[in-house]
C-alpha atoms as a PDB file:
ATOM      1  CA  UNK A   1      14.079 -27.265  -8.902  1.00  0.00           C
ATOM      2  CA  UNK A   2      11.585 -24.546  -8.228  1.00  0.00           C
ATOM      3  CA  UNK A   3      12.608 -21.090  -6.732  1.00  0.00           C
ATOM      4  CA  UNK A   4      12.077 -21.077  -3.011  1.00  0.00           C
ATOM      5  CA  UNK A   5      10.371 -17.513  -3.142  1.00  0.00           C
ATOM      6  CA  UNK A   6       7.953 -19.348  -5.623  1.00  0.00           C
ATOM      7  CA  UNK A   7       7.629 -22.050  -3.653  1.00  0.00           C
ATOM      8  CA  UNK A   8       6.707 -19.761  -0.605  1.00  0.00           C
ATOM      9  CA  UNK A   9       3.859 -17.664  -2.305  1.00  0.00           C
ATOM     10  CA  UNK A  10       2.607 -20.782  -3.520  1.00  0.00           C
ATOM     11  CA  UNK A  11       2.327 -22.722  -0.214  1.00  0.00           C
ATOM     12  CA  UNK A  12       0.400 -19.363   1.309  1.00  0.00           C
ATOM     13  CA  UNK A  13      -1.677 -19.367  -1.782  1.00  0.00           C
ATOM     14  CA  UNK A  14      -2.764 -22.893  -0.734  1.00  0.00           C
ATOM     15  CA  UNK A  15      -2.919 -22.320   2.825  1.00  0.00           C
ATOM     16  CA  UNK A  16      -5.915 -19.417   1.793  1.00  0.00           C
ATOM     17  CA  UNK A  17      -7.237 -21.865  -0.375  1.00  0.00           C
ATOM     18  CA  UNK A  18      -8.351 -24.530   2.605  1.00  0.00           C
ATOM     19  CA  UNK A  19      -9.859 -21.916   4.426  1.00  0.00           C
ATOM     20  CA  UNK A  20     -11.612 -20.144   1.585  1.00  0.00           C
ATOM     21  CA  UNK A  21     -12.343 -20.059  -2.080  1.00  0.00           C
ATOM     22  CA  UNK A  22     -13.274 -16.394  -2.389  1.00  0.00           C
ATOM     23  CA  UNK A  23     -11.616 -15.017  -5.880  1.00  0.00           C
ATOM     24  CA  UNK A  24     -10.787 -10.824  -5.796  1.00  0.00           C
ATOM     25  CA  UNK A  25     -11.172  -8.989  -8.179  1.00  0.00           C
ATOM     26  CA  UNK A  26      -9.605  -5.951  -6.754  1.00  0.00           C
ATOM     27  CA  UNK A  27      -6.933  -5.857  -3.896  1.00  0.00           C
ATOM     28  CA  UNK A  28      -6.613  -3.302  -1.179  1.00  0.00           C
ATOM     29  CA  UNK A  29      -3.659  -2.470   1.436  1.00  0.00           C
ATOM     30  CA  UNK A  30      -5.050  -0.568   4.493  1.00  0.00           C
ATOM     31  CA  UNK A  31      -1.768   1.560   5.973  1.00  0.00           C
ATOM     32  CA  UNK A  32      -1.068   3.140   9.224  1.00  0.00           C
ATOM     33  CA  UNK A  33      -4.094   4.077  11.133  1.00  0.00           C
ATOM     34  CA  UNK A  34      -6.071   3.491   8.261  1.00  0.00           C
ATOM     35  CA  UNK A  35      -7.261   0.067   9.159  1.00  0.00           C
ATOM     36  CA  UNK A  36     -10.491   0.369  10.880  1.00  0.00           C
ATOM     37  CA  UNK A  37     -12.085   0.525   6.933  1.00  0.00           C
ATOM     38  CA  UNK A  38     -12.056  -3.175   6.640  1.00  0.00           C
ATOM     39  CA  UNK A  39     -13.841  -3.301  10.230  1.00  0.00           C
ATOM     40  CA  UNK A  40     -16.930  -1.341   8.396  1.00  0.00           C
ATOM     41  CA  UNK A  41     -16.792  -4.472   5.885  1.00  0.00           C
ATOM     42  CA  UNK A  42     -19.719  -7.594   5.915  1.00  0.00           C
ATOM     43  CA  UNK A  43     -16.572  -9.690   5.603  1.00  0.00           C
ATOM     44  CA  UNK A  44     -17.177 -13.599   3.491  1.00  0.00           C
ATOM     45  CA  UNK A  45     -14.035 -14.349   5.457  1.00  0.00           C
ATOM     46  CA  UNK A  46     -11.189 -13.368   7.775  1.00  0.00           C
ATOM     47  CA  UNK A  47      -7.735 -14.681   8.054  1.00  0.00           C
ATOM     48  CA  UNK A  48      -4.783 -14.317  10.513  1.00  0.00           C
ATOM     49  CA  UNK A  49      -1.704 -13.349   8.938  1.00  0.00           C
ATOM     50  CA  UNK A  50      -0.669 -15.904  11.479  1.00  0.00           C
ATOM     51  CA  UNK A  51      -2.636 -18.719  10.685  1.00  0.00           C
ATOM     52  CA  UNK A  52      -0.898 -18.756   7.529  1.00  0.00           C
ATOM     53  CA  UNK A  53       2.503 -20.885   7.337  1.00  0.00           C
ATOM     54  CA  UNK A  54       5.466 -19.239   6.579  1.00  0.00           C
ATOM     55  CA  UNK A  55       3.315 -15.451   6.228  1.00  0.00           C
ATOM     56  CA  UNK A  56       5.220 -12.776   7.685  1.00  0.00           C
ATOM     57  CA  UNK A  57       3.020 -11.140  10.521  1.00  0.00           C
ATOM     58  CA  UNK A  58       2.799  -6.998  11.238  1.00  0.00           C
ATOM     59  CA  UNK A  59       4.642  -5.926  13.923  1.00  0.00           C
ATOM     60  CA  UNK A  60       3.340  -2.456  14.283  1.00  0.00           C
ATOM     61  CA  UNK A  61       0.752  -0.935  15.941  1.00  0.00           C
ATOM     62  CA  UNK A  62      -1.957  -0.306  14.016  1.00  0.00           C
ATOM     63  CA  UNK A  63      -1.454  -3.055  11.345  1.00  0.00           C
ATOM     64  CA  UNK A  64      -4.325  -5.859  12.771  1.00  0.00           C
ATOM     65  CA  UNK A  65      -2.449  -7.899  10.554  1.00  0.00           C
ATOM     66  CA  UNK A  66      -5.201 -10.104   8.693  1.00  0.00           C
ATOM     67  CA  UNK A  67      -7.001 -10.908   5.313  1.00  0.00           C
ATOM     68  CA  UNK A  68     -10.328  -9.324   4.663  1.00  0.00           C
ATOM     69  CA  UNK A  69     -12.212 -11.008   1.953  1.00  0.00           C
ATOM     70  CA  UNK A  70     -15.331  -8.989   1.069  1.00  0.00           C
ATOM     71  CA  UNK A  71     -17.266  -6.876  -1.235  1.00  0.00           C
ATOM     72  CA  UNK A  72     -17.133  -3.390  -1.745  1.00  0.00           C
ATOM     73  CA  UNK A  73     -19.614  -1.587  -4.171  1.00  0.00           C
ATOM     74  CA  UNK A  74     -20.310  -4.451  -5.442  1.00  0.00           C
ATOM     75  CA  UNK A  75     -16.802  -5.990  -6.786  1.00  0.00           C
ATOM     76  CA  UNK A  76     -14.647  -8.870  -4.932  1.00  0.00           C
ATOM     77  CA  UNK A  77     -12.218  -7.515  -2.866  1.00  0.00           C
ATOM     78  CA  UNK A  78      -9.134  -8.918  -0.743  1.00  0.00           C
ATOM     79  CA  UNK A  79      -8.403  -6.308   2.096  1.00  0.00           C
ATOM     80  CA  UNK A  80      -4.339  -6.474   3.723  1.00  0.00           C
ATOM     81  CA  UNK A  81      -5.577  -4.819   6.993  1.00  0.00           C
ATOM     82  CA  UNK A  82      -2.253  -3.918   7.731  1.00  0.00           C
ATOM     83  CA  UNK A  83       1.202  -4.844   6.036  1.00  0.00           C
ATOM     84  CA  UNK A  84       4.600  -5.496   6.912  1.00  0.00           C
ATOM     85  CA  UNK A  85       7.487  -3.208   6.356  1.00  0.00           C
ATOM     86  CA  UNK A  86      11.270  -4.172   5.370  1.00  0.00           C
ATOM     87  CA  UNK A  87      12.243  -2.019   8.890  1.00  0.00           C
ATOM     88  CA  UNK A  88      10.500  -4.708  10.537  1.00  0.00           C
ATOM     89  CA  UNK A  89      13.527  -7.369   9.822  1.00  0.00           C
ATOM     90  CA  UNK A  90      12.006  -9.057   6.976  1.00  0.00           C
ATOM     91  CA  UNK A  91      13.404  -9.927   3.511  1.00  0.00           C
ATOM     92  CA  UNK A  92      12.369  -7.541   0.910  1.00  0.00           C
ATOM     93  CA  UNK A  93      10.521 -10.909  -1.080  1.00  0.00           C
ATOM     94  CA  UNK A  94       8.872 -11.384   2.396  1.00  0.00           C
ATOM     95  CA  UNK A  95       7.535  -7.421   2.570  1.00  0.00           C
ATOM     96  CA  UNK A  96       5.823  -8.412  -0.904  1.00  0.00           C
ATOM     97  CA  UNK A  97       4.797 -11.480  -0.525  1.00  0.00           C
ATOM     98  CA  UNK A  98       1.386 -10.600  -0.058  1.00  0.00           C
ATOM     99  CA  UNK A  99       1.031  -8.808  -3.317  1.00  0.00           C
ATOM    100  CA  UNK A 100       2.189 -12.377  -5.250  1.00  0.00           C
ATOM    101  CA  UNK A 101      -0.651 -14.037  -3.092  1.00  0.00           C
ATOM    102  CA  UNK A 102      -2.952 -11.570  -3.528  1.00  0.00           C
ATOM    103  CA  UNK A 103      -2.348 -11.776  -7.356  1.00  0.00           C
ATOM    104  CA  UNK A 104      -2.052 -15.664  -7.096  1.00  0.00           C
ATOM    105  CA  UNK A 105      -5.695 -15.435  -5.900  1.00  0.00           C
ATOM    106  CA  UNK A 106      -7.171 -13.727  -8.511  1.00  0.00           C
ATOM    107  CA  UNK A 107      -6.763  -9.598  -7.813  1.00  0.00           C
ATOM    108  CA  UNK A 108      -6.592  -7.980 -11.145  1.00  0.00           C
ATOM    109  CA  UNK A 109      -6.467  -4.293  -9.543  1.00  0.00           C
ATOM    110  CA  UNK A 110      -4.529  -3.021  -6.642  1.00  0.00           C
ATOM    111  CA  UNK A 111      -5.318   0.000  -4.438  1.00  0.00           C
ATOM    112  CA  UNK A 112      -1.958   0.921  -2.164  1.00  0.00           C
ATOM    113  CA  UNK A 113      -2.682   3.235   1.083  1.00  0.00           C
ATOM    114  CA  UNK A 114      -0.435   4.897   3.379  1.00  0.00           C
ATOM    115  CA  UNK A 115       0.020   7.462   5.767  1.00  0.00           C
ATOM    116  CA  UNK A 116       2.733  10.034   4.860  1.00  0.00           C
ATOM    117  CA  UNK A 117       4.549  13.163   5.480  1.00  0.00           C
ATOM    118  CA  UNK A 118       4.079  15.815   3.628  1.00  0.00           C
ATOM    119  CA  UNK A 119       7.227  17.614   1.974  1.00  0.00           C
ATOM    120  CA  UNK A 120       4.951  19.498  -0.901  1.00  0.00           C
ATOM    121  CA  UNK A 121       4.615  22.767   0.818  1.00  0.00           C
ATOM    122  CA  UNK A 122       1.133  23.616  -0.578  1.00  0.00           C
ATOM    123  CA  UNK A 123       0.271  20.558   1.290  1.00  0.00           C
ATOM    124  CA  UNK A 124      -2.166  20.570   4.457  1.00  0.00           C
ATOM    125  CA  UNK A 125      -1.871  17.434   7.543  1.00  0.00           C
ATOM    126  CA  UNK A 126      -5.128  15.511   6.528  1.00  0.00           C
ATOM    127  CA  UNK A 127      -4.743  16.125   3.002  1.00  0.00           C
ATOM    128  CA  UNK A 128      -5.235  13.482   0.520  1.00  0.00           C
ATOM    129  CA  UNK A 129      -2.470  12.912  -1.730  1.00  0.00           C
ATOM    130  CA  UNK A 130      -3.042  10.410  -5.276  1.00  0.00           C
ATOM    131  CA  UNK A 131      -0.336   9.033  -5.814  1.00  0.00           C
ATOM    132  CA  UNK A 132       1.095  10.093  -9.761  1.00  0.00           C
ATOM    133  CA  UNK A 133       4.855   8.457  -9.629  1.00  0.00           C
ATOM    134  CA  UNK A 134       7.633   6.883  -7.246  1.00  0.00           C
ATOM    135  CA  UNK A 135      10.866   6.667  -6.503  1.00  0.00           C
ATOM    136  CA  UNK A 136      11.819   4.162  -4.064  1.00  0.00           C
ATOM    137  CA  UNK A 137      15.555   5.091  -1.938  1.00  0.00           C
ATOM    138  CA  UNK A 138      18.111   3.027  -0.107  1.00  0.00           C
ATOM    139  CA  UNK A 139      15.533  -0.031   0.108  1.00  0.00           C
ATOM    140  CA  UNK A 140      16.444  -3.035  -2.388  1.00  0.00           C
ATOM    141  CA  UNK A 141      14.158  -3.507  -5.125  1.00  0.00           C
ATOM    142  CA  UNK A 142      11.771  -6.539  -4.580  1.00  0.00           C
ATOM    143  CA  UNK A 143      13.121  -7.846  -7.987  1.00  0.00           C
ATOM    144  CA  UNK A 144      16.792  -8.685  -7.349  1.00  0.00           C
ATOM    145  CA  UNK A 145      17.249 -12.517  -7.234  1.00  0.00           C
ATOM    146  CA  UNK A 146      16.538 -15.060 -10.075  1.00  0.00           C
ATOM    147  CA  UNK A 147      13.202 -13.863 -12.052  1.00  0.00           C
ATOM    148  CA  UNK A 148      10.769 -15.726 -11.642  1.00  0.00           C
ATOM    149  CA  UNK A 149       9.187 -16.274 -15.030  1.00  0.00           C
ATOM    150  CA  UNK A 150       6.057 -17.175 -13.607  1.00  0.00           C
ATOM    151  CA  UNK A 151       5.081 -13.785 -11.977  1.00  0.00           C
ATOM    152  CA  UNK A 152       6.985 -11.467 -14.882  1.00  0.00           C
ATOM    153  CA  UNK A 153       9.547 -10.354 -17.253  1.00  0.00           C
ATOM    154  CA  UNK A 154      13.676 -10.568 -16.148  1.00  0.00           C
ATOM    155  CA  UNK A 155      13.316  -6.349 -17.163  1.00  0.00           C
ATOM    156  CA  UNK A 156       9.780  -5.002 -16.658  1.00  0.00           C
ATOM    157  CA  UNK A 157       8.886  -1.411 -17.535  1.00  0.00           C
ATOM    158  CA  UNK A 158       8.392   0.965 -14.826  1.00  0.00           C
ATOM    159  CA  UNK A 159       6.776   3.597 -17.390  1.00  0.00           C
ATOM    160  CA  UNK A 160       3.865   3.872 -16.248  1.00  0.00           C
ATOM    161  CA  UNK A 161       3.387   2.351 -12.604  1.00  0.00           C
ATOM    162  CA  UNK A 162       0.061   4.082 -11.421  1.00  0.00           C
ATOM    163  CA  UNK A 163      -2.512   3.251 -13.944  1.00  0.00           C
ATOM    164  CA  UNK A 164      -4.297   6.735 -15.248  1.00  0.00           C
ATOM    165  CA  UNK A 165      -7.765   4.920 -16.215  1.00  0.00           C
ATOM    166  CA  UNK A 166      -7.539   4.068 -12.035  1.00  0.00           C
ATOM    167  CA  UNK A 167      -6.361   7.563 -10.942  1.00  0.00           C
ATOM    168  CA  UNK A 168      -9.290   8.672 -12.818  1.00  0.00           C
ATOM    169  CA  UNK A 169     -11.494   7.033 -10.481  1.00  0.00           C
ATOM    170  CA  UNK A 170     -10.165   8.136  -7.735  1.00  0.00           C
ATOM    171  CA  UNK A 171     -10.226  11.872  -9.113  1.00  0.00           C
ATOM    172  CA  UNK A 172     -14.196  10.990  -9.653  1.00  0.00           C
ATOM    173  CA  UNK A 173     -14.519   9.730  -5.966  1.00  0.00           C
ATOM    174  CA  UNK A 174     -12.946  12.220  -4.691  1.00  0.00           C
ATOM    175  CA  UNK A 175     -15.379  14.938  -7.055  1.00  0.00           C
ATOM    176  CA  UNK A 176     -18.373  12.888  -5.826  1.00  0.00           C
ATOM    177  CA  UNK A 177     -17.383  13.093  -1.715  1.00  0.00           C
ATOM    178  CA  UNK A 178     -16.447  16.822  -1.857  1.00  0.00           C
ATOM    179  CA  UNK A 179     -12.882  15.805  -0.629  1.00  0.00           C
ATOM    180  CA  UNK A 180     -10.198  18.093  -2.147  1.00  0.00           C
ATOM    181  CA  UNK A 181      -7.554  15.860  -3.486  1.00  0.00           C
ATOM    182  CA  UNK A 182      -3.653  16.710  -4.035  1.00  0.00           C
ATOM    183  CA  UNK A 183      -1.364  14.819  -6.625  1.00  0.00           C
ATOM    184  CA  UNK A 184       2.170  14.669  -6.501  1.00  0.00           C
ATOM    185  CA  UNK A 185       5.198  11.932  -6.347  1.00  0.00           C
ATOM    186  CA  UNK A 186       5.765   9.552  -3.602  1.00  0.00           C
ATOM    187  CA  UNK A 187       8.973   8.420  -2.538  1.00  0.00           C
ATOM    188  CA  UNK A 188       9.620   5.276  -0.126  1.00  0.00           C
ATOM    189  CA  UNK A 189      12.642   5.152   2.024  1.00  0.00           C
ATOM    190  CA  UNK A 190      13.459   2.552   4.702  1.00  0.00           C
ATOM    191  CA  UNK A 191      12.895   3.586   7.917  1.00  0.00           C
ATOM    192  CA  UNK A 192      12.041   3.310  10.502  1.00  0.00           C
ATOM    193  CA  UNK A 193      13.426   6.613  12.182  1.00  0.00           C
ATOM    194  CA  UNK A 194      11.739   9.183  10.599  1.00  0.00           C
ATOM    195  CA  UNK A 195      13.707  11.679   7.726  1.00  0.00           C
ATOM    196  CA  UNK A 196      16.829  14.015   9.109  1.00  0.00           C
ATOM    197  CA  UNK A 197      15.662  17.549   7.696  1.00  0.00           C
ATOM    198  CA  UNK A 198      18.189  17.110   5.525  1.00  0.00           C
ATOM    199  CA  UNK A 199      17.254  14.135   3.894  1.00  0.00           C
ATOM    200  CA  UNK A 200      13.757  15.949   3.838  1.00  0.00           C
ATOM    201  CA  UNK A 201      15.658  18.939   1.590  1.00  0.00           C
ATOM    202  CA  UNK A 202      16.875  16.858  -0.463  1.00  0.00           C
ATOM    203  CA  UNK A 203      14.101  15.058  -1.827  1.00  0.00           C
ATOM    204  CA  UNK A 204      12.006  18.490  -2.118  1.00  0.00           C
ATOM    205  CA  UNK A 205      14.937  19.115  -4.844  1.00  0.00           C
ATOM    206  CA  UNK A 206      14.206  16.001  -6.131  1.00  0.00           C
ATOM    207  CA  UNK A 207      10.717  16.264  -6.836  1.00  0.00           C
ATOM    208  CA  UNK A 208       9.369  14.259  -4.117  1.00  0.00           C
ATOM    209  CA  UNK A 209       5.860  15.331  -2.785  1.00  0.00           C
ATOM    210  CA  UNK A 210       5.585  12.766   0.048  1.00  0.00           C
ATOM    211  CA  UNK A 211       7.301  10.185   1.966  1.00  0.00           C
ATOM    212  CA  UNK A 212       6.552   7.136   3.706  1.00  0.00           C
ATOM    213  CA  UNK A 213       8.166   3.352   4.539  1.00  0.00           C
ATOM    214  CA  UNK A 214       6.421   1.593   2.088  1.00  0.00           C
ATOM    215  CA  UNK A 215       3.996   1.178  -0.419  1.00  0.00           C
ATOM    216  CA  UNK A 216       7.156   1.599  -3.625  1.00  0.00           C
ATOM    217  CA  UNK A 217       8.390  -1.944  -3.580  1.00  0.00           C
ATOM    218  CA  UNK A 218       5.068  -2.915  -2.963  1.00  0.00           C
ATOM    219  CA  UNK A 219       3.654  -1.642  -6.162  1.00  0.00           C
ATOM    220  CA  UNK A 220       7.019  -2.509  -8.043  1.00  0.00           C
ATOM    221  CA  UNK A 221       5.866  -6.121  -6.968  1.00  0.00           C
ATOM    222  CA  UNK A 222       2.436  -5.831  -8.080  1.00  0.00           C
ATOM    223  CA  UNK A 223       3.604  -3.872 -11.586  1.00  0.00           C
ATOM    224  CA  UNK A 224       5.930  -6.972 -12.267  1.00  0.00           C
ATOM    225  CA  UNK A 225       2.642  -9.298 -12.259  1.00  0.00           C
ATOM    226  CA  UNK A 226       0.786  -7.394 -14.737  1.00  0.00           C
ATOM    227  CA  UNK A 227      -1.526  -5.685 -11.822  1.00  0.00           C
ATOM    228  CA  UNK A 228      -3.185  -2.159 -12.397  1.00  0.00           C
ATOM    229  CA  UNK A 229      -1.790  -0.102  -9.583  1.00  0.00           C
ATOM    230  CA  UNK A 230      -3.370   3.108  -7.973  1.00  0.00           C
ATOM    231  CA  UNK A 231      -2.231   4.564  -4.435  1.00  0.00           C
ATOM    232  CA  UNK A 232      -3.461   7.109  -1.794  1.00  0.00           C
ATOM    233  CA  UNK A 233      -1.399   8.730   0.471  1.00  0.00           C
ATOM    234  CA  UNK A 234      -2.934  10.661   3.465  1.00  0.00           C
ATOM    235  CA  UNK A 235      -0.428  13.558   4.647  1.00  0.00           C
ATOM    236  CA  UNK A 236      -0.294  12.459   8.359  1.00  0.00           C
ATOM    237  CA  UNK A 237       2.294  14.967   9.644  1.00  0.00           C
ATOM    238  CA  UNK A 238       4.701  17.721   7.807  1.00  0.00           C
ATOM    239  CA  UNK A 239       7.900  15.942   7.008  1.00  0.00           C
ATOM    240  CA  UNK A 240      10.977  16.540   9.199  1.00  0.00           C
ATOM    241  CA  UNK A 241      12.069  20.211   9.415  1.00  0.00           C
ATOM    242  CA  UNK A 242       9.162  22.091   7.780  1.00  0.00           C
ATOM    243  CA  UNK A 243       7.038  21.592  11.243  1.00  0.00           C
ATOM    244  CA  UNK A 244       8.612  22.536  14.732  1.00  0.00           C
ATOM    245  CA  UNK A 245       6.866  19.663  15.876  1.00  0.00           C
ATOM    246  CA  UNK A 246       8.643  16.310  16.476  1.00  0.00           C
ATOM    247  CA  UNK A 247       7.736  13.479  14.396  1.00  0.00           C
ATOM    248  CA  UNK A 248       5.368  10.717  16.577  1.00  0.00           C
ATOM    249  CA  UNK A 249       3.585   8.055  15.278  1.00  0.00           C
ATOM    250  CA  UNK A 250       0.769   9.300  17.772  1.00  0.00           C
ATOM    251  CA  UNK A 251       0.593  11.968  15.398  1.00  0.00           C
ATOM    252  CA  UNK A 252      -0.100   9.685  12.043  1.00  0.00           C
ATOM    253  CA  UNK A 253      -3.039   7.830  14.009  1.00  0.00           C
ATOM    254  CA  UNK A 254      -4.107  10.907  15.010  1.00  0.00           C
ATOM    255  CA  UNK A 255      -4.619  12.582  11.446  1.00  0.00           C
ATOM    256  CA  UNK A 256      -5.578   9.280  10.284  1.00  0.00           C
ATOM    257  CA  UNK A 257      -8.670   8.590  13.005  1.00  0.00           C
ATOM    258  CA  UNK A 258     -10.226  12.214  12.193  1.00  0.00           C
ATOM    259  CA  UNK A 259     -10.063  11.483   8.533  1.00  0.00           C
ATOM    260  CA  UNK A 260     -11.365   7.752   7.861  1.00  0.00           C
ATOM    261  CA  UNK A 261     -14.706   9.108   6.945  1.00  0.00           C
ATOM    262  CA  UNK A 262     -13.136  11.137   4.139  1.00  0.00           C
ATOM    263  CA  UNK A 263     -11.207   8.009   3.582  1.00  0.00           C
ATOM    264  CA  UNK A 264     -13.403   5.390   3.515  1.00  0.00           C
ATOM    265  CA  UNK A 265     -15.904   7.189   1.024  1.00  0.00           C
ATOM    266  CA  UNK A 266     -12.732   7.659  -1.188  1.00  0.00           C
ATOM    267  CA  UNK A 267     -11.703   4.138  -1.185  1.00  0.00           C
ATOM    268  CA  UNK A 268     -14.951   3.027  -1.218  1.00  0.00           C
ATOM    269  CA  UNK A 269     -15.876   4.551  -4.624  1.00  0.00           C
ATOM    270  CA  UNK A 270     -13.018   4.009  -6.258  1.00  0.00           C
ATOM    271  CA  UNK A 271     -13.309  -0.044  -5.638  1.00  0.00           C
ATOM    272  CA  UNK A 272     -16.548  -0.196  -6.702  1.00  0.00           C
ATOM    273  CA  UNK A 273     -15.787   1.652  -9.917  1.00  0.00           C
ATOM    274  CA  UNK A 274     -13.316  -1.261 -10.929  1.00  0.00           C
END
């Protein structure tokens, strides 16, 4: 008897497959505020999140919540505009689910996004962060369960998670657009109440550069199938207790709207450099 989870991605992978028989070659995750990208796209096709049986749906505003299939620079590409999040009440295989499918379908590459807050105090709101290493607290790693020999290894190595020959790229996009780019260590917690100050001091002694909801299991996921992972982060707001601001997610969209130019020219080149 097959492994429900397997079962799952499968049925979704099918359920794409009726309405379209578009094969990526690169895959894409749009975060918060960041989604208006794909709407720049000539898109081959577009599907609902919801027209999908059994596909969990966003929840939050500013996740559209659909499948972009389209080229960029020239290579395939299968845009998430907008994900889901485990804060959002969904099982952690659910939150990933659309990596497997995306995979499933032919992605070779991945590209993460997400808006963050910045805990690197050289860091400016608006900055550009690539992404060099995770670590991924309190949320359950995507893995737990029977393996499921058909996406990966029982004990896959997280050595190397963020593929350098893809960071390169991104260092060249970022060269080629002008746009000063930080590096630094990304660290995923659950949400969704944003980090106590404390928490906040604590993973500055840890190492961490930046923090967001997701994006870690995600690319945990996506390692597991044998993808080549690379991840922006755009420092939306100064994390908890270095700002006296209060946190809003008015603020993220905020940052995020006055730098998609920046950020589409950056994610732009990189794709079509796959």
């Amino acid at each position: 008897m097959k492994n429900e989870v397997y079962e799952k991605v499968m049925r979704c992978v099918a359920a794409i497959r009726e309405k379209t028989d578009f094969v990526p070659r690169a895959a894409l995750i749009l975060g918060s505020g960041l989604g208006d990208f794909a709407d720049s796209l000539e898109a081959k096709a577009v599907i609902d999140y919801g027209e999908i049986d059994g596909f969990p749906t966003s929840t939050v505003e500013g996740h559209r919540g659909r499948f972009i299939f389209a080229d960029i620079g020239g290579v395939p590409t299968v845009v998430m505009q907008g994900r889901v999040h485990y804060y959002e009440g969904y099982a952690m295989t659910d939150v990933v689910l659309p990596i497997r499918v995306m995979r499933l379908l032919g992605a070779q590459n991945l590209l993460i996004t997400n808006a963050s807050g910045g805990i690197n105090e050289n860091f400016d709101v608006g900055d550009f962060m690539l992404i060099t290493g995770q670590v991924s607290l309190f949320v359950p790693s995507p893995l737990i369960g029977p393996n499921i020999d058909e996406f990966g290894p029982r004990f896959p190595d997280m050595s190397s998670i963020y593929c350098e020959p893809l960071r390169a790229l991104v260092r060249d996009a970022a060269a080629k657009n002008g746009i000063p780019l930080r590096e630094g260590t990304y660290a995923q917690l659950t949400g969704p109440q944003y980090e106590s100050p404390q928490e906040i001091q604590m993973l500055g002694r840890l190492g961490i550069d930046a923090v967001g909801m997701s994006t870690a299991v995600e690319a945990i996921a996506a390692n597991h199938m044998g993808m080549k992972i690379c991840g922006i982060s755009c420092i939306s707001n100064k994390a908890a207790g270095l700002s006296k601001q209060p946190l809003t997610h008015e603020e993220v969209k905020e940052t995020t709207t006055r730098k998609a130019i920046q950020f589409a020219a950056l994610v732009r080149d990189t794709i079509a450099a796959m």
